[in-house]
Protein backbone atom coordinates (compact mmCIF):
# COMPACT_ATOMS: atom_id res chain seq x y z
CA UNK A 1 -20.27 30.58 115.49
CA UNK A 2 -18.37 31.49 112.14
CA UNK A 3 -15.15 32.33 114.54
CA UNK A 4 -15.21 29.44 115.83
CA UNK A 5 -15.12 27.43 112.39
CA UNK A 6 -12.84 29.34 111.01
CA UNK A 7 -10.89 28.54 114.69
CA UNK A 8 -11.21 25.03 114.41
CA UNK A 9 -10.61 25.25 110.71
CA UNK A 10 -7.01 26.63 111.12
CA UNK A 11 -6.32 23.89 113.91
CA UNK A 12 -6.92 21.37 111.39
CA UNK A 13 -4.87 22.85 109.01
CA UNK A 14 -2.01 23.16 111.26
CA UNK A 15 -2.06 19.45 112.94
CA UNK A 16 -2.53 18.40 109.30
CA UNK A 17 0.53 20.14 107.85
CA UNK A 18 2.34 18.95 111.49
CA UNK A 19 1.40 15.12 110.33
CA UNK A 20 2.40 15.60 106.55
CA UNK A 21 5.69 17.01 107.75
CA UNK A 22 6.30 14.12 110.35
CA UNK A 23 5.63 11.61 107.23
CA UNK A 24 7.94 13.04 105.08
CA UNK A 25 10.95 13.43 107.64
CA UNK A 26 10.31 9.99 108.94
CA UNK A 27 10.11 8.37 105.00
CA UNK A 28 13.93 10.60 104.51
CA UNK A 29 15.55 10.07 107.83
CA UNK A 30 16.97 6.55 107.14
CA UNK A 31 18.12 7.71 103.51
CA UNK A 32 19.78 10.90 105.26
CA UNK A 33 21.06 8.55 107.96
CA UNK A 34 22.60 6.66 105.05
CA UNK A 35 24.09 9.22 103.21
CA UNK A 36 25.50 11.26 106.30
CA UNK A 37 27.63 7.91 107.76
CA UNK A 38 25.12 5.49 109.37
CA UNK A 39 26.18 2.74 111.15
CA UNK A 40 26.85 -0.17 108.54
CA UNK A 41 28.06 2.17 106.04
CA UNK A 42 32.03 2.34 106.22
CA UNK A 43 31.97 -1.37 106.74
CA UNK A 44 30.41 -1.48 103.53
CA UNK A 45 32.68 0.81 101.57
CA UNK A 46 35.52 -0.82 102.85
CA UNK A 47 34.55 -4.48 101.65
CA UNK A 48 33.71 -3.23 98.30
CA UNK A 49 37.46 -1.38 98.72
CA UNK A 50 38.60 -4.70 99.44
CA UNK A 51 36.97 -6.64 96.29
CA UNK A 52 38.31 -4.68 93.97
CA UNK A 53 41.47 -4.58 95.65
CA UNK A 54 41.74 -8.64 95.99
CA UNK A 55 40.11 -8.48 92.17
CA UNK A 56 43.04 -6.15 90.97
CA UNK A 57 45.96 -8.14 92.56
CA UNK A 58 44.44 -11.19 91.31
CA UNK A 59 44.57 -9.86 87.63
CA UNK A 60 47.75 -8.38 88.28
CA UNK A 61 49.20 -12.00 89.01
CA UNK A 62 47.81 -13.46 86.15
CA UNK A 63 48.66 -10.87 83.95
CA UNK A 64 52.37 -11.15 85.47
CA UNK A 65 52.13 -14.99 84.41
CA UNK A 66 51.45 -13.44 80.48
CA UNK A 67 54.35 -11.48 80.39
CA UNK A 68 56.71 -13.52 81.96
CA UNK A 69 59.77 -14.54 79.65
CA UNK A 70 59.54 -18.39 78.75
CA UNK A 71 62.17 -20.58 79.72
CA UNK A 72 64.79 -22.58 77.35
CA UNK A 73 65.48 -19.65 75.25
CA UNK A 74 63.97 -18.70 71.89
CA UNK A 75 60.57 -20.05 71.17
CA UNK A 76 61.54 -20.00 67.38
CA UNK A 77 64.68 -21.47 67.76
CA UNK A 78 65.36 -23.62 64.72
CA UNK A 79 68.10 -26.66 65.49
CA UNK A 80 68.24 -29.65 62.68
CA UNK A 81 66.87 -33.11 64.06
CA UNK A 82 68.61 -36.19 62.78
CA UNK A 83 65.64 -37.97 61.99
CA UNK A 84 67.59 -41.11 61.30
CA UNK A 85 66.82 -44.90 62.17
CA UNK A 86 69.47 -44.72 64.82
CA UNK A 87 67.89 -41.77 66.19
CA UNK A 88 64.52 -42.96 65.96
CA UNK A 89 65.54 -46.16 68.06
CA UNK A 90 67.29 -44.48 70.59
CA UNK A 91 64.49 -42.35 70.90
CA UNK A 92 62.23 -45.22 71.27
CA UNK A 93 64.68 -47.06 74.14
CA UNK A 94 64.52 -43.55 75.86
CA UNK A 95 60.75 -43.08 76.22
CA UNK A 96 60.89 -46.85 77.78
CA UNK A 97 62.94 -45.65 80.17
CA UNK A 98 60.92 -42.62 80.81
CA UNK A 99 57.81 -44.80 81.04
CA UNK A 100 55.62 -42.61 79.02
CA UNK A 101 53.41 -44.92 78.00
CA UNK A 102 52.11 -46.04 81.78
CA UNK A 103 50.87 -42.43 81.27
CA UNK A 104 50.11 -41.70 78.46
CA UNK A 105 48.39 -44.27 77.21
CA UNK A 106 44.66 -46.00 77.85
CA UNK A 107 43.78 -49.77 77.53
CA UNK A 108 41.55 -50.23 74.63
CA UNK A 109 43.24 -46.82 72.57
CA UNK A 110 46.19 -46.48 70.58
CA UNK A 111 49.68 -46.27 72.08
CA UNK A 112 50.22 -42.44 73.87
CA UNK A 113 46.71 -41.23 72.41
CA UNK A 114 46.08 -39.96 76.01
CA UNK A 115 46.09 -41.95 78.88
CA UNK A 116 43.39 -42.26 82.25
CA UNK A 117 42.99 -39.95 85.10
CA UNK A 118 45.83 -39.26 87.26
CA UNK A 119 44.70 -39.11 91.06
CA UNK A 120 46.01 -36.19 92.64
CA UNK A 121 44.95 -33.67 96.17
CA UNK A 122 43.12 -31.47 93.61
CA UNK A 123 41.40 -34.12 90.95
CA UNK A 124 42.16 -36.04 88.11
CA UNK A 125 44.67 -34.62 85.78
CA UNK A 126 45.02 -36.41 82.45
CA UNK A 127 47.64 -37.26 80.84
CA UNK A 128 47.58 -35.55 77.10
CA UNK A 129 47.73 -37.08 73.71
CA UNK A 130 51.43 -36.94 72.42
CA UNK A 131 51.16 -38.67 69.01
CA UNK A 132 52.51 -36.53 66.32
CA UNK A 133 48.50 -35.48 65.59
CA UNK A 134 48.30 -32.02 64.79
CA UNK A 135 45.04 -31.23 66.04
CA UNK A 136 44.72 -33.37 68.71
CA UNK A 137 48.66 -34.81 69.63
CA UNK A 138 51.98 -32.46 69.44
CA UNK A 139 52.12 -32.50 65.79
CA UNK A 140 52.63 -28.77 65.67
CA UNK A 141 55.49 -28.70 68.37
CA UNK A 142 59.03 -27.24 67.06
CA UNK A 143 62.15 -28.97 68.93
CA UNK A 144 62.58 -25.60 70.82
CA UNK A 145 58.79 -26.62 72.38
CA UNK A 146 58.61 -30.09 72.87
CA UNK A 147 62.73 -29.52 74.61
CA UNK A 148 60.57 -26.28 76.72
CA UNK A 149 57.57 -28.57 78.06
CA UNK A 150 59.56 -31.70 78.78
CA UNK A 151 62.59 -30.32 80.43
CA UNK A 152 60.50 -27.20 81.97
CA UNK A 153 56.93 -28.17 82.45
CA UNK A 154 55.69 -25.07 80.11
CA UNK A 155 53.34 -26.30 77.45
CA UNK A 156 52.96 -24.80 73.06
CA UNK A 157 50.78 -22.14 74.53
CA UNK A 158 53.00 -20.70 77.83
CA UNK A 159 50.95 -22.67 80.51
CA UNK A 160 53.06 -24.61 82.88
CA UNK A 161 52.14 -28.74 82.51
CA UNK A 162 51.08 -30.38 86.34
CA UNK A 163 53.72 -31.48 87.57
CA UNK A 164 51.88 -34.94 87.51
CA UNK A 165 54.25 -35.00 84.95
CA UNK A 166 57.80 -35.20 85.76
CA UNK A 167 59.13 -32.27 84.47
CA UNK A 168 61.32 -31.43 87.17
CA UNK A 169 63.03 -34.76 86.76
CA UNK A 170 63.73 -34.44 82.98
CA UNK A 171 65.71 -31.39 83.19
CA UNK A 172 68.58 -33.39 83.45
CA UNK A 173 67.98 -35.09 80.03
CA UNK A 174 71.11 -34.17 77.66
CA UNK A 175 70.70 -32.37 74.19
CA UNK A 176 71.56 -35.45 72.14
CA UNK A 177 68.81 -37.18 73.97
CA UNK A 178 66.37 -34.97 74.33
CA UNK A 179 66.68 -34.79 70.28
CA UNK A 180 66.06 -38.63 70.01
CA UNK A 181 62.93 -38.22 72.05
CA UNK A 182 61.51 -35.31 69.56
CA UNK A 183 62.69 -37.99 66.31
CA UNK A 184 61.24 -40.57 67.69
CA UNK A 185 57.51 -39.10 68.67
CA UNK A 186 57.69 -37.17 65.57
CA UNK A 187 58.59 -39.97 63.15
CA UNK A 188 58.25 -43.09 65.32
CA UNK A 189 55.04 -43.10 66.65
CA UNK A 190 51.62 -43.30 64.89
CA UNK A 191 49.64 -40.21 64.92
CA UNK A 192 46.14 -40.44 66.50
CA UNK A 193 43.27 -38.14 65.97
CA UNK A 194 41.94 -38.60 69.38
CA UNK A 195 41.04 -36.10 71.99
CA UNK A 196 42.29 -36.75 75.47
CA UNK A 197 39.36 -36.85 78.15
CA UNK A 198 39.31 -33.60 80.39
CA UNK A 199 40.99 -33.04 83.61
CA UNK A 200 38.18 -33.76 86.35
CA UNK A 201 39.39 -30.73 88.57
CA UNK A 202 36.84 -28.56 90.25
CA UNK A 203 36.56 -25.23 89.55
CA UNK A 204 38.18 -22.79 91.03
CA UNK A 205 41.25 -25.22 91.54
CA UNK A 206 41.45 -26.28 87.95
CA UNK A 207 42.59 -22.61 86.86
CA UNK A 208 46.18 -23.48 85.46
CA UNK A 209 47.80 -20.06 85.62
CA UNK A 210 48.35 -20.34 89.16
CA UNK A 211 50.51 -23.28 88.48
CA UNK A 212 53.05 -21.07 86.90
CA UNK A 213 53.55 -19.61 90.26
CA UNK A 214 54.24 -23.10 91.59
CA UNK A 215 56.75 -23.70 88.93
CA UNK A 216 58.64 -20.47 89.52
CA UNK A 217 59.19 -21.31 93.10
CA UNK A 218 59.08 -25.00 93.35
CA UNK A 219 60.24 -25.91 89.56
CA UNK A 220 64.36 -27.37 89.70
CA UNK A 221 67.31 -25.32 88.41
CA UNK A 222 67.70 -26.35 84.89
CA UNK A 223 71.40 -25.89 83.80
CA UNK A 224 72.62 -26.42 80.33
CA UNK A 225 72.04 -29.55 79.20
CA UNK A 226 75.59 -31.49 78.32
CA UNK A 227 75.31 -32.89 74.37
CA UNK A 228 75.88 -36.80 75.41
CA UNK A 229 74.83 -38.97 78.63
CA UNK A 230 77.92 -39.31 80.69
CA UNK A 231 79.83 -42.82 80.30
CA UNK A 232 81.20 -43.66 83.20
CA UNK A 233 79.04 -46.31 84.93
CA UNK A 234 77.83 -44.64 88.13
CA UNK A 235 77.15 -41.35 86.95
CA UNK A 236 75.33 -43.20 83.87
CA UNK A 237 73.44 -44.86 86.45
CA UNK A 238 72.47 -41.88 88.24
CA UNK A 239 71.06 -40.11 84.70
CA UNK A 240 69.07 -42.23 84.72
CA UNK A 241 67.48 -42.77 87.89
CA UNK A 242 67.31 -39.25 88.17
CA UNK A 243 66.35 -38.17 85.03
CA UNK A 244 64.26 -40.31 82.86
CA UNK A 245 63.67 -43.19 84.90
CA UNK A 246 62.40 -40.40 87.29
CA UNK A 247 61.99 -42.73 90.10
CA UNK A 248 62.42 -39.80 92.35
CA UNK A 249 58.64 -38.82 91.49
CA UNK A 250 57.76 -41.67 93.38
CA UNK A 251 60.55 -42.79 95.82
CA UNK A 252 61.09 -39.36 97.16
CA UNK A 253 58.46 -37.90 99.74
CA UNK A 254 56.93 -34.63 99.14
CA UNK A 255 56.66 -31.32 100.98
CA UNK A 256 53.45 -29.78 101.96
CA UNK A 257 53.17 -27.72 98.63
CA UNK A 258 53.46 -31.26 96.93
CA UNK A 259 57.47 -30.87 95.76
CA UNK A 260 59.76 -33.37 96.33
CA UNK A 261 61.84 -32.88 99.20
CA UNK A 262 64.98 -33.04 96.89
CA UNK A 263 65.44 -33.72 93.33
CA UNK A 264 69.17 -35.33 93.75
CA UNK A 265 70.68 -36.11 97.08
CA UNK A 266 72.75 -33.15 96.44
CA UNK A 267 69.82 -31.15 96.61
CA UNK A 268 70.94 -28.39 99.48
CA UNK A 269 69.71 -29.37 103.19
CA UNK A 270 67.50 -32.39 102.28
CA UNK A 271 69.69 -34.37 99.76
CA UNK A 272 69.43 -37.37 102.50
CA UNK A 273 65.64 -37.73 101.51
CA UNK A 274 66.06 -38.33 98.16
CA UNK A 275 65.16 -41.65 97.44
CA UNK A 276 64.22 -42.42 100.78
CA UNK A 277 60.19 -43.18 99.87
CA UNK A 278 57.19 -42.44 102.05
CA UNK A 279 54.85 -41.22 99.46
CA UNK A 280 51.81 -43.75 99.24
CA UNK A 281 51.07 -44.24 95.08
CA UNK A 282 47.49 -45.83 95.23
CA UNK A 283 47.79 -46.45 98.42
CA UNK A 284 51.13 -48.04 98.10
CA UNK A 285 53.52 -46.97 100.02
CA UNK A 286 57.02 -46.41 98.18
CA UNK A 287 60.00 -48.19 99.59
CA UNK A 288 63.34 -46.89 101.01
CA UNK A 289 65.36 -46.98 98.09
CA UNK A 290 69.09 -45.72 100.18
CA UNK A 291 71.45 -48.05 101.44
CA UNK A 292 69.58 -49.07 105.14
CA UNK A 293 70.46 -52.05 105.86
CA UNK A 294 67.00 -53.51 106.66
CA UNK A 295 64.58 -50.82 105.14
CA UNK A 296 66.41 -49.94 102.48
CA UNK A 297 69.14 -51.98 99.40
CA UNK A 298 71.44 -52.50 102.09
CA UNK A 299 71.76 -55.74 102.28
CA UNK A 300 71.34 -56.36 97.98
CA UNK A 301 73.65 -56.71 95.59
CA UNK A 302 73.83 -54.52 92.85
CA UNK A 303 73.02 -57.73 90.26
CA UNK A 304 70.04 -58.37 92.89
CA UNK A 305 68.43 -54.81 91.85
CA UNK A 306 69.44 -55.14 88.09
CA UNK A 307 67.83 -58.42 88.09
CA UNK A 308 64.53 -57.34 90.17
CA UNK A 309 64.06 -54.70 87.73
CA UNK A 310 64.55 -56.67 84.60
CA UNK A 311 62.38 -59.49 85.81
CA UNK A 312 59.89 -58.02 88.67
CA UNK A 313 61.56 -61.10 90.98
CA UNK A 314 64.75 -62.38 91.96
CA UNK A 315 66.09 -63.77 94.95
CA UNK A 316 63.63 -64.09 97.40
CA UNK A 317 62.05 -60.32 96.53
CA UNK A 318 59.07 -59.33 93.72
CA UNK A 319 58.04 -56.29 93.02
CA UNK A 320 53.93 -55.89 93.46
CA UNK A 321 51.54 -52.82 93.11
CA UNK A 322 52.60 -50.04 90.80
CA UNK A 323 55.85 -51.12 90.68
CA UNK A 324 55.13 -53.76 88.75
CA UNK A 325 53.69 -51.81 85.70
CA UNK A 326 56.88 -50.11 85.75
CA UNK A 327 58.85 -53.31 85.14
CA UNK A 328 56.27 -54.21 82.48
CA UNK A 329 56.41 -51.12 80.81
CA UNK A 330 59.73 -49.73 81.43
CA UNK A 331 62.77 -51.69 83.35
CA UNK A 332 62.36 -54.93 81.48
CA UNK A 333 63.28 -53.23 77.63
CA UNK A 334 66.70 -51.77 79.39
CA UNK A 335 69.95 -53.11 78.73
CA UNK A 336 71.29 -55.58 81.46
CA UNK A 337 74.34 -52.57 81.57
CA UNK A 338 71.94 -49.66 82.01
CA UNK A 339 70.29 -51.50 85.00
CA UNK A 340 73.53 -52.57 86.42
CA UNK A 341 74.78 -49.11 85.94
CA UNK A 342 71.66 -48.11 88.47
CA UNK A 343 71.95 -50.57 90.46
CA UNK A 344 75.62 -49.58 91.36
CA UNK A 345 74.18 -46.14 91.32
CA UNK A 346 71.52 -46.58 94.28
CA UNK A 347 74.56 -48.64 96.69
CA UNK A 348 76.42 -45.42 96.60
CA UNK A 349 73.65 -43.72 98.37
CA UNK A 350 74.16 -43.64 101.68
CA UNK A 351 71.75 -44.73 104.64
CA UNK A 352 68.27 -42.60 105.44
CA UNK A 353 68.91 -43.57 109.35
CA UNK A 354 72.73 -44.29 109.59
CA UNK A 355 71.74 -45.86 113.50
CA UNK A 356 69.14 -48.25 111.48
CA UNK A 357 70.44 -51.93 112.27
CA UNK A 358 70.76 -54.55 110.06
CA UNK A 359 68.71 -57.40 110.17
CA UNK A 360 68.90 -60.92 111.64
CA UNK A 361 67.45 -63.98 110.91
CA UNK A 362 65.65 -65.78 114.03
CA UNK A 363 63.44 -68.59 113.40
CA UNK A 364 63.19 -70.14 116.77
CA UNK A 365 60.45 -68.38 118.54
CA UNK A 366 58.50 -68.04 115.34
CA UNK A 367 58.53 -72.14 114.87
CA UNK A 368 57.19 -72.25 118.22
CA UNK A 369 54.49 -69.69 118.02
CA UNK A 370 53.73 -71.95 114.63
CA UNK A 371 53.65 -74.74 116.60
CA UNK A 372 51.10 -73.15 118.82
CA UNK A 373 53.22 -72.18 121.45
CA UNK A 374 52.44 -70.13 122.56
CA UNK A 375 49.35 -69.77 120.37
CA UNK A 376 48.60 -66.50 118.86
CA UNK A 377 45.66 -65.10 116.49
CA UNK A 378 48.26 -63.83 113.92
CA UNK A 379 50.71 -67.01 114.21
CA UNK A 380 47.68 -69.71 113.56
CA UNK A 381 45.82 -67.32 110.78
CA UNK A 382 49.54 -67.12 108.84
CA UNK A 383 49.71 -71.31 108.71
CA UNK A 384 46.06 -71.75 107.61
CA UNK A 385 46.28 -68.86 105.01
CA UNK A 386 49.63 -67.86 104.64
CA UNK A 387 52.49 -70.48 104.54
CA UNK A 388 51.92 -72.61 101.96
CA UNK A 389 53.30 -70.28 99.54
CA UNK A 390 55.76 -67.79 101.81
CA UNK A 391 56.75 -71.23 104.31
CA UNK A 392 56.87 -71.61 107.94
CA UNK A 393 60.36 -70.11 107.41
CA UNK A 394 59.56 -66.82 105.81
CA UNK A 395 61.93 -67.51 102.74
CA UNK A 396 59.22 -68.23 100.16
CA UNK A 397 59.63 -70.19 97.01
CA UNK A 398 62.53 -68.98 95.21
CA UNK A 399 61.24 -67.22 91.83
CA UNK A 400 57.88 -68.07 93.08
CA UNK A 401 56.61 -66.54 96.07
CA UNK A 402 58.44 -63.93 97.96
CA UNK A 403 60.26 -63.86 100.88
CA UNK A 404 58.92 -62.32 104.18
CA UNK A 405 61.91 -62.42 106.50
CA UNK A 406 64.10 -59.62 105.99
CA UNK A 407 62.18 -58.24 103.36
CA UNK A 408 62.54 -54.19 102.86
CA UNK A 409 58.85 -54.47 101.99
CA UNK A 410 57.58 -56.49 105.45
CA UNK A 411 60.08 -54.07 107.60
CA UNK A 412 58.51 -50.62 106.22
CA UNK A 413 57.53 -48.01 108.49
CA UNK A 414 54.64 -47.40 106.69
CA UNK A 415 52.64 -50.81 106.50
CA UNK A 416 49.98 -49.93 103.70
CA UNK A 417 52.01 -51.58 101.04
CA UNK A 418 51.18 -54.89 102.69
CA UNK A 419 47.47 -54.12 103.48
CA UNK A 420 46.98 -53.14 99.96
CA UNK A 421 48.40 -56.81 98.57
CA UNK A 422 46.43 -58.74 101.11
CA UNK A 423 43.27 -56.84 100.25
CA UNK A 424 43.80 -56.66 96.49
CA UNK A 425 45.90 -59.70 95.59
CA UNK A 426 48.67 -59.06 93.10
CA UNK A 427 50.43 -61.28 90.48
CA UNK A 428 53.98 -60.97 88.81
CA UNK A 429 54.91 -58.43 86.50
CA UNK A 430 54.76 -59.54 82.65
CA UNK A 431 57.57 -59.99 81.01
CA UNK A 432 59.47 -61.61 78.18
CA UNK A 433 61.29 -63.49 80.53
CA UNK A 434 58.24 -64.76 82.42
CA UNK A 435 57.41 -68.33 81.54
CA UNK A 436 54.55 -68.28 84.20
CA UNK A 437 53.22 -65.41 86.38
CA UNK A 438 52.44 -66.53 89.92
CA UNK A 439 49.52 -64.11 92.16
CA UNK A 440 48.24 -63.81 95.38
CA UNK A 441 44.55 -64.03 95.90
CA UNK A 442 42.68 -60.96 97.82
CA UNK A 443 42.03 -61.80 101.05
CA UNK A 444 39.07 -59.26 101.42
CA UNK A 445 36.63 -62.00 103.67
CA UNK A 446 38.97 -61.56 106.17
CA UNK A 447 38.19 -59.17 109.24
CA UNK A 448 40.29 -55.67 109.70
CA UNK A 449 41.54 -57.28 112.57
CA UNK A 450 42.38 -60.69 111.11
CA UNK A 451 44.32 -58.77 108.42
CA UNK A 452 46.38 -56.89 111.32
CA UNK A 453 47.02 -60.13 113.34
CA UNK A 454 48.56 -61.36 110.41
CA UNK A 455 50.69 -58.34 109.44
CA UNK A 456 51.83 -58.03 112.89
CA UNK A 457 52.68 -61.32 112.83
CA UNK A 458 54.81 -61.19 109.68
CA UNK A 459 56.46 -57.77 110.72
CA UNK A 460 57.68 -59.38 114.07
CA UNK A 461 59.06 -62.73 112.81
CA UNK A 462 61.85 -64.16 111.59
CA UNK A 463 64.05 -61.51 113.31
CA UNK A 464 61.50 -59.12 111.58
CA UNK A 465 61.28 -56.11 114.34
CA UNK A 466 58.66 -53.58 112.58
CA UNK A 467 55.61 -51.83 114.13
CA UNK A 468 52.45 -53.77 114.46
CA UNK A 469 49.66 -53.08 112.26
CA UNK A 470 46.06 -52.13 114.08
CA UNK A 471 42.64 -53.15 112.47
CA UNK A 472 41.84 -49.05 112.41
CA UNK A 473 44.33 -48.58 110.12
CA UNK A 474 43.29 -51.78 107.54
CA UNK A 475 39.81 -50.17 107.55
CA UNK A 476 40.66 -46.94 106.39
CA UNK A 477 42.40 -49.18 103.32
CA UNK A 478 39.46 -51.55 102.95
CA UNK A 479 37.78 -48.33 102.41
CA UNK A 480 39.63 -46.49 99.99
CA UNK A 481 39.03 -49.71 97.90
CA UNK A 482 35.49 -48.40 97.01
CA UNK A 483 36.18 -45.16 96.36
């Protein structure tokens, strides 16, 4: 009997060290698996491979961004500024011509104390403070900076500016002028101890270094700068319109990396789309500015542009939309020479399309369709809403009302321009030449598709031969109005 205990003792024993053994391979085996290569392992260890990786090329950029040599020469560069009355004026004339204050500036706040939001694919950028405030304004910039950030983008502390503002336009600004600019926002203007609001981009797209990058390959040749703006009258034109009066910013479409497509129209393969528009500015879209005959100037006179851009209407034509704040705050202080001398500028460029046609006037079958006959939607909704102001003719009330027939704006391939004015309304630009301003009311209580028959209508009268506009795309605008 004391056998067999001592028997059934040891079997114990052994199926008890048997379990305890089993337990502790079993709580190893997936640690051992682990550390010997198990199966998610080298996917693992290569990620992490790849974060740090992806983290050290990322610095590396940046860093390479730090480093980086500033354009325009020596930061400390010391060059003596004329700040004389003369200077100081021409200064003043120059930043009208520029339009800085459209940006710059907010209604309610001082004069270039910062200005609102700029909409843009990323957010709002906004347009800085650039009184002579030394906390707040450019008060601490040496000519050498303020010449660096306007003519390259690059800011006091080496970050490049968004090109929201157009840098890559003012390249072309000449020494002498560039050094009225400095006297006059240095001496002329009032500082203002204001902070701008804040950029409203989302994180991780508001990180500016990243910018530099775009500036390096994106960011215009700048050549040295001649001392004095040229004198004969067409390239003085061209200075302008290509420089400060930067209308290329807007007139010009972009690329997919949101350059323009050429900065002069002897910018290498794409010179022909300079100045061409197809951009859409608030949803606006910007006008053919070349020498097509029906889509473009081709059919103006040089005095007709001058005058449209000293007055915001001449002729027959009125500028609406953003435009118009440009003639208020820019076009109308210019010298009747400096707008002829870009208005002889712009006829030298030639046609976007050299097969476009020019236009014809043809009133017959758009009397009849007037007339009801036949009777259309668009025809019948343009008499009860429509022609008391533009006429059953198309040609408007001269320095009133625009013209429809013919007009560059009614023949655009693009018809969002003309959805925009029906759904917002618009009025004349102010000027000090404008006795009266004469608007357009919105015409929102109409339907999407009342608004196209209408459009179509106008776009395919007169001798008008444009693409018809479709309810789908007046919605999309009517909704962008709320946003």
């Amino acid at each position: 009997m004391q056998g067999d205990g001592m028997k059934d003792k040891t079997v114990l024993a052994k199926r008890e060290y048997k379990s305890r053994k089993k337990r502790v391979n079993k709580g190893h085996s997936a640690p051992e698996k682990r550390a010997n290569g198990g199966h998610h392992s080298p996917k693992r260890h290569w990620l992490i491979r790849l974060v740090i990786l992806g983290l050290f090329l990322v610095g590396l950029a940046w860093g390479l961004t730090l480093i980086a040599p500033l354009p325009g020469g020596d930061k400390a560069a010391q060059v003596e500024i004329a700040f004389t009355p003369q200077n100081i004026q021409r200064g003043a004339y120059l930043a009208r011509i520029g339009d800085c204050v459209a940006c710059h500036s907010k209604p309610g706040e001082p004069m270039f104390s910062g200005g609102e939001a700029l909409n843009s694919p990323i957010g709002g950028m906004v347009p800085s403070n650039i009184t002579p405030d030394p906390q707040y304004g450019i008060g601490q910039y040496s000519y050498a900076e303020f010449s660096r950030a306007v003519r390259y983008g690059v800011a006091r502390n080496g970050s490049t500016l968004y090109p929201a503002m157009p840098w890559p336009s003012y390249g072309s600004i000449t020494e002498a002028d560039m050094q009225a600019l400095y006297a006059y926002f240095m001496k002329g203007v009032q500082p203002v101890a204001r902070a701008a609001d804040a950029n409203t981009i989302p994180w991780p797209l508001s990180i500016r270094w990243p910018v530099t990058y775009w500036r390096w390959l994106f960011g215009p040749k700048v050549p040295t700068p001649p001392m004095n703006p040229p004198e004969e009258n067409i390239a003085l034109g061209a200075y302008y319109v290509n420089g400060l009066g930067h209308c290329g910013a807007c007139h010009t479409p972009r690329t997919l990396f949101m350059n323009e497509a050429a900065i002069n129209e002897h910018d290498g393969r794409h010179g022909d789309l300079y100045l061409s528009g197809g951009q859409v500015i608030d949803g606006y879209a910007t006008p053919n500015l070349r020498s097509d005959p029906s889509t473009g100037l081709g059919r103006l006179k040089s005095q007709d542009i001058a005058q449209l851009l000293k007055k915001g209407h001449y002729n027959g034509l009125a500028t609406f939309g953003p435009m118009s704040e440009v003639i208020t705050n820019s076009t109308q202080y210019m010298t009747d020479s400096d707008l002829l001398a870009m208005a002889d500028y712009l006829k030298t460029l030639p046609p976007r399309n050299p097969h476009e046609q020019p236009g014809y006037y043809d009133a017959g079958s758009t009397f009849e369709q007037l007339q009801g006959k036949p009777a259309t939607a668009g025809a019948q909704l343009y008499k009860d809403r429509c022609s008391a102001c533009h006429m059953d003719n198309g040609f408007g009330r001269r320095n009133e009302f625009p013209a429809l027939a013919q007009n560059p704006a009614s023949l655009n391939p693009n018809p969002s321009a003309l959805i925009q004015i029906v759904l917002k309304g618009g009025i004349q630009a102010r000027t000090e030449q404008t006795k009266q301003r004469y608007f357009m009311p919105a015409f929102t209580a109409l339907s999407d598709q009342e608004i196209a028959d209408i459009l179509t209508f106008v776009r395919s009268s007169w001798g008008n031969a444009a693409s018809p506009v479709t309810a789908g795309q007046v919605s999309a605008a009517r909704k962008n109005l709320s946003k």
